[in-house]
Protein backbone atom coordinates (compact mmCIF):
# COMPACT_ATOMS: atom_id res chain seq x y z
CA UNK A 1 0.00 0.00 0.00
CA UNK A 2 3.20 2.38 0.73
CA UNK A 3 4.34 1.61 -2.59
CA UNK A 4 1.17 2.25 -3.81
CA UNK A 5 0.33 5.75 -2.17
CA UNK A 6 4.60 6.39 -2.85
CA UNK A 7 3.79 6.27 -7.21
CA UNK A 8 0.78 8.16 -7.11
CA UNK A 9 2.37 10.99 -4.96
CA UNK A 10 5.26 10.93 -7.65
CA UNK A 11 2.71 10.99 -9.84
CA UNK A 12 0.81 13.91 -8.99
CA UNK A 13 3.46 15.78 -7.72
CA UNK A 14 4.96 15.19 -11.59
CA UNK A 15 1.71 16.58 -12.86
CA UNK A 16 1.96 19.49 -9.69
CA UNK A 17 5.08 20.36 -11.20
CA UNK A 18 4.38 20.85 -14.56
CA UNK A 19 1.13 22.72 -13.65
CA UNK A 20 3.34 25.23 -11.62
CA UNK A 21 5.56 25.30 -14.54
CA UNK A 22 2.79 26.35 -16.90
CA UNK A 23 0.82 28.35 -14.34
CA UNK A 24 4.55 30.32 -14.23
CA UNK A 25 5.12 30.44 -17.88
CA UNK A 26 1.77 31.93 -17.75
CA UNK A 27 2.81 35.03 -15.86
CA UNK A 28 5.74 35.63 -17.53
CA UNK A 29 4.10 36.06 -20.55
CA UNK A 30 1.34 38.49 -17.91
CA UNK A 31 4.57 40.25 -16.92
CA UNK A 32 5.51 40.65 -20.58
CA UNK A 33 2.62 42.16 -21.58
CA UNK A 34 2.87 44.14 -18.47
CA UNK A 35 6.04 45.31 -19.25
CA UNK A 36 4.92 46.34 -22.90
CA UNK A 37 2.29 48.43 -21.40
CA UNK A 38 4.66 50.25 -18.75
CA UNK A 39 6.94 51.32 -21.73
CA UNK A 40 4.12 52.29 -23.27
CA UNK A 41 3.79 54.44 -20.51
CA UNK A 42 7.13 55.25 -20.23
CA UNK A 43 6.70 56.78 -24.44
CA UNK A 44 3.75 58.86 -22.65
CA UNK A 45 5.57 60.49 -19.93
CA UNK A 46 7.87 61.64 -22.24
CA UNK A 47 5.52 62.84 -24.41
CA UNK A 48 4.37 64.83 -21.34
CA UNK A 49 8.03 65.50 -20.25
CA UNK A 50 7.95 67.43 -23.82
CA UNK A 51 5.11 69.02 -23.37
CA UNK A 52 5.77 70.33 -19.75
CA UNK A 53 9.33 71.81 -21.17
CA UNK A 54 6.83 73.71 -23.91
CA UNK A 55 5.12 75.26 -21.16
CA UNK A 56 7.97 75.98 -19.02
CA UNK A 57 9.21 77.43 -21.77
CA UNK A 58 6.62 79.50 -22.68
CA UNK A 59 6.24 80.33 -18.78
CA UNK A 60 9.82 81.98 -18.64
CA UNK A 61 8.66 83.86 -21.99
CA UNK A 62 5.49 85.52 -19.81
CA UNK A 63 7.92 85.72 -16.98
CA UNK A 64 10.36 87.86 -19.10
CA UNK A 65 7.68 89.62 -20.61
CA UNK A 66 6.04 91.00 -17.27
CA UNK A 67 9.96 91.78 -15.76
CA UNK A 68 10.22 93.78 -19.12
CA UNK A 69 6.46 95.58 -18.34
CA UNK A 70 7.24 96.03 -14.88
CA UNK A 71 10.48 97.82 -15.61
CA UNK A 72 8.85 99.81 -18.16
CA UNK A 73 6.17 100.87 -16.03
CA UNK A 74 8.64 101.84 -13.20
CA UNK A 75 10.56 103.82 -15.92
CA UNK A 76 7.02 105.62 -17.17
CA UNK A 77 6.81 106.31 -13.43
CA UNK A 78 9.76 107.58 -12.68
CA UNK A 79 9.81 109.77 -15.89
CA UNK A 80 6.07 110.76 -14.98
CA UNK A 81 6.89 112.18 -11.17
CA UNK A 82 10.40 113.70 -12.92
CA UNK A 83 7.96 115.78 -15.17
CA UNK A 84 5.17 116.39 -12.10
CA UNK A 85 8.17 118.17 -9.75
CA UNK A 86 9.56 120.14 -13.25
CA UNK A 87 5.77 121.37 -13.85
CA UNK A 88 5.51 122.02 -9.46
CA UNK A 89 8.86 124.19 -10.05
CA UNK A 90 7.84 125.98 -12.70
CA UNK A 91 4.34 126.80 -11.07
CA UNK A 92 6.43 127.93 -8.33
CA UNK A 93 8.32 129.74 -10.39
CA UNK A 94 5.42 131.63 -12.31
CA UNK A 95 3.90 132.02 -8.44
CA UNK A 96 6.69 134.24 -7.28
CA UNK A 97 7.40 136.28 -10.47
CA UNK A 98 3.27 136.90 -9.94
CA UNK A 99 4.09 137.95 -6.25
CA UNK A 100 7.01 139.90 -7.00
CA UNK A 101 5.33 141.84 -10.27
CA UNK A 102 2.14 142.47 -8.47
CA UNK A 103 4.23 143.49 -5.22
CA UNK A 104 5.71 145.88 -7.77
CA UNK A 105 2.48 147.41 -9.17
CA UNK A 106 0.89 147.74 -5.45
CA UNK A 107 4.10 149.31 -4.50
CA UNK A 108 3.71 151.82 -7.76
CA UNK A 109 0.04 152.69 -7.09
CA UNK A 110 1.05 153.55 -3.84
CA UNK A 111 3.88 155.89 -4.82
CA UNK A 112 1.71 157.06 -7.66
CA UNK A 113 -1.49 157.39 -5.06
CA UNK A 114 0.55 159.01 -2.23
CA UNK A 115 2.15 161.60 -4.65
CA UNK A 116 -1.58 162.66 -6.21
CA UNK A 117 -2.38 163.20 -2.38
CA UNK A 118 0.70 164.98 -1.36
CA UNK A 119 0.17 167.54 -4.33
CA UNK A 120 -3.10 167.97 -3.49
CA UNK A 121 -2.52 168.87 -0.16
């Protein structure tokens, strides 16, 4: 009976064997398929990789572009308050020559009024 239950254990452990072998042969050609699919994946992410650099790309293009409009505009304003103090000193300018020339005239009329009176008198 040993020898018996010893040949059909070989036996099935034969047939075991080559079902593990197949059931393995199996996967590997899963993991094949697998692997086909992850470079696949791997052509993708690249493609994106490419695509990203485009927009970085453009990205630093906008970046430059508002550095360039931001210096510009701090140019326009410097040039702009430059101008605004030129136009407050001539104002001030125009102000006193105003003062002085109608200081002037007042000062006249008063000569001119004070020497009508003093002949009259």
């Amino acid at each position: 009976m040993e020898a018996m239950r010893q040949s059909w254990s070989d036996d099935r452990l034969d047939h075991l064997n080559d079902r593990v072998d197949a059931g393995f042969a199996q996967v590997d050609q899963r993991f094949d398929l697998i692997d086909e699919r992850f470079a696949q994946v791997d052509q993708r992410f690249a493609q994106v990789d490419q695509r990203f650099a485009q927009i970085d790309y453009r990205f630093d293009l906008i970046d430059e572009r508002f550095d360039r409009v931001e210096r510009e505009a701090r140019e326009f304003r410097t040039e702009v308050l430059h101008r605004l103090d030129t136009l407050d000193e001539r104002f001030f300018a125009m102000q006193r020559t105003m003062l002085q020339v109608g200081g002037g005239l007042i000062g006249t009329m008063i000569l001119a009024f004070g020497g009508v009176i003093a002949t009259q008198l």
